[in-house]
C-alpha atoms as a PDB file:
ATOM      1  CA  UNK A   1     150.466 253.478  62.581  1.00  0.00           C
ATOM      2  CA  UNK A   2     152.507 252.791  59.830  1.00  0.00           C
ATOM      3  CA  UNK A   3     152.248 255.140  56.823  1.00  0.00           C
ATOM      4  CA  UNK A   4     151.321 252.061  54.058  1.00  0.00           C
ATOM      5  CA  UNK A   5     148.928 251.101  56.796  1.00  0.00           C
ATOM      6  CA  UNK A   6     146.878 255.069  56.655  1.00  0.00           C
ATOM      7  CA  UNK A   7     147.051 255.120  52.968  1.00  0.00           C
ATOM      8  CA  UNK A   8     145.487 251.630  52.946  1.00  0.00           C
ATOM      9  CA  UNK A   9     142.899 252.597  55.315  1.00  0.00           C
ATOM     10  CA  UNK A  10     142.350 255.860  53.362  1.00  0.00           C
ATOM     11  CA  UNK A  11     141.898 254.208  50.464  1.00  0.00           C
ATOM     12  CA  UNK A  12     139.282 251.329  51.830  1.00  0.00           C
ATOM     13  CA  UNK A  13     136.776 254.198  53.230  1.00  0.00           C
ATOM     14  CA  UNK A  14     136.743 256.499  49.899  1.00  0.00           C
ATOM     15  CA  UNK A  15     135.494 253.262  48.316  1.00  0.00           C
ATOM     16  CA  UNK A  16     132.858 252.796  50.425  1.00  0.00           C
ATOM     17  CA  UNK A  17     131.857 256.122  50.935  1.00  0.00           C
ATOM     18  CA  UNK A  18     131.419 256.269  46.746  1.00  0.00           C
ATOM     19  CA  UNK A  19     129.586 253.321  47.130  1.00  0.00           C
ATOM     20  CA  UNK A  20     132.174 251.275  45.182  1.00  0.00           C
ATOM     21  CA  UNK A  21     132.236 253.513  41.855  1.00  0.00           C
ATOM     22  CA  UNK A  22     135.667 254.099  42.396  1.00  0.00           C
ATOM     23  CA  UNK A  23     137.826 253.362  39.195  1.00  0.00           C
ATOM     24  CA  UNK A  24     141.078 254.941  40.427  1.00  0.00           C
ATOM     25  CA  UNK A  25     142.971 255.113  43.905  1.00  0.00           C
ATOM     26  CA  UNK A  26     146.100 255.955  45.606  1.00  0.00           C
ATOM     27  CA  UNK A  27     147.893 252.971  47.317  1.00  0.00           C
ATOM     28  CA  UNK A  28     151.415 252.849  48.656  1.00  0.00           C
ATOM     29  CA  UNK A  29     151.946 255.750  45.848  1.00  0.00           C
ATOM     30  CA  UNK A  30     150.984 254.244  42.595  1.00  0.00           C
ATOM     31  CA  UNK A  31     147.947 254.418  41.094  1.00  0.00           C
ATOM     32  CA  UNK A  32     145.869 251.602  40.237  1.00  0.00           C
ATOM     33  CA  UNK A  33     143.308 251.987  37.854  1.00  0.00           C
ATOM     34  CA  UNK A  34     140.224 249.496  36.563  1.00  0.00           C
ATOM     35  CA  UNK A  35     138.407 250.632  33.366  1.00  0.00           C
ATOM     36  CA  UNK A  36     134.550 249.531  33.291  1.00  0.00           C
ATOM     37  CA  UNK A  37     134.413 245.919  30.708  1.00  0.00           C
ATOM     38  CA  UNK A  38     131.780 246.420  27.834  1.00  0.00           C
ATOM     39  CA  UNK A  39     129.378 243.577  29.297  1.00  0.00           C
ATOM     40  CA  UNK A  40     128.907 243.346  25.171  1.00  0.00           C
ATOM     41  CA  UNK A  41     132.041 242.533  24.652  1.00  0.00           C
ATOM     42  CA  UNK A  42     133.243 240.099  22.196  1.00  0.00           C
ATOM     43  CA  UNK A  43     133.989 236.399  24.073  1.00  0.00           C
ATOM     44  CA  UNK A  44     135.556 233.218  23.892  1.00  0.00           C
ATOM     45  CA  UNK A  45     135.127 230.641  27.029  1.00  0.00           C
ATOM     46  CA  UNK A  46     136.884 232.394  29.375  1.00  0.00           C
ATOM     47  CA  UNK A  47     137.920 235.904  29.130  1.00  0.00           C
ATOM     48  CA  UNK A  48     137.166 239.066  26.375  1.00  0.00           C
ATOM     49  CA  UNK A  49     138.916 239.058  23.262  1.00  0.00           C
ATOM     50  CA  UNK A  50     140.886 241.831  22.372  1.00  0.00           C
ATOM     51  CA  UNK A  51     139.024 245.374  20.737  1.00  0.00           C
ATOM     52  CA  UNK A  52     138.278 244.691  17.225  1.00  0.00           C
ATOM     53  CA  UNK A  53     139.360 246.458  14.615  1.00  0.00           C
ATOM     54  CA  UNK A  54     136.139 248.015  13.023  1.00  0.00           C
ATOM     55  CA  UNK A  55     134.080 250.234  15.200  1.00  0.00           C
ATOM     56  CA  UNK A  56     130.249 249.820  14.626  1.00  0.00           C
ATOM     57  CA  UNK A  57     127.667 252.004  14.774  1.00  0.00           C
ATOM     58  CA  UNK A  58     125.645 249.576  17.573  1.00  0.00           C
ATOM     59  CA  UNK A  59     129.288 249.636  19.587  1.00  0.00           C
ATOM     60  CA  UNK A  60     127.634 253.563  21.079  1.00  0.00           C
ATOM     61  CA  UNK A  61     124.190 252.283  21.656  1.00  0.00           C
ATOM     62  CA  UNK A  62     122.939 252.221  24.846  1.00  0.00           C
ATOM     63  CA  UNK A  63     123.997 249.170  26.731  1.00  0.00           C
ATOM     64  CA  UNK A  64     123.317 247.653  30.650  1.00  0.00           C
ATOM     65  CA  UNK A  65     126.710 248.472  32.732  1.00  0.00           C
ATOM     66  CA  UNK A  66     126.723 244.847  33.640  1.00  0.00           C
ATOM     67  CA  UNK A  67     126.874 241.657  32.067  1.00  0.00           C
ATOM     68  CA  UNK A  68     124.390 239.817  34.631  1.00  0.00           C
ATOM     69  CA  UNK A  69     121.971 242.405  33.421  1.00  0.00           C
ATOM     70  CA  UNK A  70     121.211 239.993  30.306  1.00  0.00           C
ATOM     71  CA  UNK A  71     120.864 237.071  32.079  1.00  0.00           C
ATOM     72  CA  UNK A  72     117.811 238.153  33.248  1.00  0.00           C
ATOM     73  CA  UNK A  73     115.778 239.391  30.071  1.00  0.00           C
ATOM     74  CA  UNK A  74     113.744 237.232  27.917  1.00  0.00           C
ATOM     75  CA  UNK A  75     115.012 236.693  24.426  1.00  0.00           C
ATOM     76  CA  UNK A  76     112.092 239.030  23.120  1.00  0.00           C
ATOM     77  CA  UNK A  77     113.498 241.464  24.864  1.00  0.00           C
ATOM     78  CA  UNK A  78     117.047 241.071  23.809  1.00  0.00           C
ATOM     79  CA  UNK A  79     115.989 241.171  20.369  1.00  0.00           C
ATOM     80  CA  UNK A  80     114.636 244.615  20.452  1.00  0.00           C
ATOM     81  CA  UNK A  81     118.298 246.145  21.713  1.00  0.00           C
ATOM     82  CA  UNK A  82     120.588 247.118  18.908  1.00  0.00           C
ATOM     83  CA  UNK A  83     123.357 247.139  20.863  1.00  0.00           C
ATOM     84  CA  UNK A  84     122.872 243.330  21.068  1.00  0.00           C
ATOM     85  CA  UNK A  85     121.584 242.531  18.408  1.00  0.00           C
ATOM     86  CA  UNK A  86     124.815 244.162  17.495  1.00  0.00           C
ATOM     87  CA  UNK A  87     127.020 242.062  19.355  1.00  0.00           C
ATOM     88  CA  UNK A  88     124.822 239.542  18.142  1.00  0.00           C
ATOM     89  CA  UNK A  89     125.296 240.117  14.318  1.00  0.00           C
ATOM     90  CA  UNK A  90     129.046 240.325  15.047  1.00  0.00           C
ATOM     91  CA  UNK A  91     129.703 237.117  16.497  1.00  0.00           C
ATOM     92  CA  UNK A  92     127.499 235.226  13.711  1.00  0.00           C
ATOM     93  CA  UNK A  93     129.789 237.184  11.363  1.00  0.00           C
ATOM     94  CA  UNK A  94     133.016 236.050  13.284  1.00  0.00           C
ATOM     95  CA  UNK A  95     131.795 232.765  12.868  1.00  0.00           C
ATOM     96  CA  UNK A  96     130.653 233.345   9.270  1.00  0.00           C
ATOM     97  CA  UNK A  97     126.951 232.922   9.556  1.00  0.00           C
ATOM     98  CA  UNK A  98     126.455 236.880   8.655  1.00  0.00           C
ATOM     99  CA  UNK A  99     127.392 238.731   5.804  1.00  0.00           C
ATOM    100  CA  UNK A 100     125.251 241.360   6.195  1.00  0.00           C
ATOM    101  CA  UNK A 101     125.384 244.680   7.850  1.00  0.00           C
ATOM    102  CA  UNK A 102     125.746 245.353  11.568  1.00  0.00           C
ATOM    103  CA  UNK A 103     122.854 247.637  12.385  1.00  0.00           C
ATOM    104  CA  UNK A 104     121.698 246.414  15.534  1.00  0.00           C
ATOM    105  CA  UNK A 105     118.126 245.351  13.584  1.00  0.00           C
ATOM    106  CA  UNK A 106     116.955 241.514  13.986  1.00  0.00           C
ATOM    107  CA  UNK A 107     116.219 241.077  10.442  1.00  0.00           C
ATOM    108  CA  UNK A 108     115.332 237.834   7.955  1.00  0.00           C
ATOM    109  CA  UNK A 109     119.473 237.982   7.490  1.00  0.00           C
ATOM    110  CA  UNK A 110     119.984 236.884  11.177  1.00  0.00           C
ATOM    111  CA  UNK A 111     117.223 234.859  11.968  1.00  0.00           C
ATOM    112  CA  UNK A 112     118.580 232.461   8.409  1.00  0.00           C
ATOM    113  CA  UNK A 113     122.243 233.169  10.245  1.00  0.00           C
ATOM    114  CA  UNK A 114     121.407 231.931  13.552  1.00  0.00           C
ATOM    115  CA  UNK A 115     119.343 228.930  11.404  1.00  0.00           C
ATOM    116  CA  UNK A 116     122.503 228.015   9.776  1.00  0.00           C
ATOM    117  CA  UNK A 117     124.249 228.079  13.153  1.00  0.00           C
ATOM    118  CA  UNK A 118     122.238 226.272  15.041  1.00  0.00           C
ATOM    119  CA  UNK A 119     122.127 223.029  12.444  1.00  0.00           C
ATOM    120  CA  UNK A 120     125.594 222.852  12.344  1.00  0.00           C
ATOM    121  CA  UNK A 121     125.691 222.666  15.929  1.00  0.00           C
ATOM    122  CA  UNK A 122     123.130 220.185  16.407  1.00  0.00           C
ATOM    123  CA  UNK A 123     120.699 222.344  17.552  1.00  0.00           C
ATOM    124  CA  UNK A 124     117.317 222.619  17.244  1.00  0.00           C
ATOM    125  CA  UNK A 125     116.246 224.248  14.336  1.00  0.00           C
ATOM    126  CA  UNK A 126     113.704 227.589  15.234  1.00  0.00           C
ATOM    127  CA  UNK A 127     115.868 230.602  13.635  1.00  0.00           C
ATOM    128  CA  UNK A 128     115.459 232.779  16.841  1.00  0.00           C
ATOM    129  CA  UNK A 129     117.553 233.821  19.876  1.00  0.00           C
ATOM    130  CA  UNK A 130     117.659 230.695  21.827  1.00  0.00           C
ATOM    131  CA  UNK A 131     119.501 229.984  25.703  1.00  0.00           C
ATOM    132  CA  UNK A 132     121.647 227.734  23.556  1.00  0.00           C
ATOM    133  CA  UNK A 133     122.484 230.101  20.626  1.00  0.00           C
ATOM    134  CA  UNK A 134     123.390 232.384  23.431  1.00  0.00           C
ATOM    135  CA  UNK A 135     125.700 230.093  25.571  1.00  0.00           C
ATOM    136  CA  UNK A 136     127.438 228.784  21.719  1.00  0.00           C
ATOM    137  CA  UNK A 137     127.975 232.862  20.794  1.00  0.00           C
ATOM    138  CA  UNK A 138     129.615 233.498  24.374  1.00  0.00           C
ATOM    139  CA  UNK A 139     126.810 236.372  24.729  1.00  0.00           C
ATOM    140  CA  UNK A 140     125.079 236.900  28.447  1.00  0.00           C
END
């Protein structure tokens, strides 16, 4: 057996024996390394944009490791998370629905934000968390 074969191998059962937690491992002699994605992270359509440059208070609240995570709560739910409400309040300030401040707290300020949003984007008008606010703000 070939040396690049035995590291391979090596490699492939410490993953599954950590039950695929591994971020780092040896192959062929450099190291490849993955760093967990913040499921929060800020989107466009197709891949996270890069770190912003003002860290929030909301960015060290407790979050779900995994985006699909979200996909499965009700928007009641959501609303009662500051760390997306958060995310929430930042992408409705990216877009320039929210001048407030990002606290992670669903106040009057974001429900008239996401209001304004969702008029200009020929939604329907109801000033809450919606499946269609979510899909426009690129959040799970």
């Amino acid at each position: 057996m070939s040396t690049a074969i035995r590291i391979l191998a090596v490699a492939l059962l410490s993953l599954s024996f950590l039950g695929g937690e591994a971020w780092a491992f040896i192959l062929d002699e450099e190291i490849f390394s993955q760093r967990p994605l913040d499921p929060l992270a800020p989107r466009d359509d197709q891949w996270p944009l890069h770190q912003m440059p003002a860290v929030n208070a909301t960015d060290f609240a407790a979050r779900y490791h995994y985006r699909f995570a979200y996909y499965f709560k009700a928007p009641e739910q959501l609303v009662l998370q500051p760390a997306y409400v958060g995310a929430l309040q930042r992408d409705l300030r990216r877009l320039g629905y929210y001048c407030g401040p990002i606290d992670g707290i669903f106040s009057a300020e974001v429900s008239n934000a996401i209001a304004h949003m969702q008029k200009n984007y020929s939604m329907r008008v109801t000033g809450t968390l919606t499946e269609a606010v979510r899909r426009a703000l690129y959040l799970p």
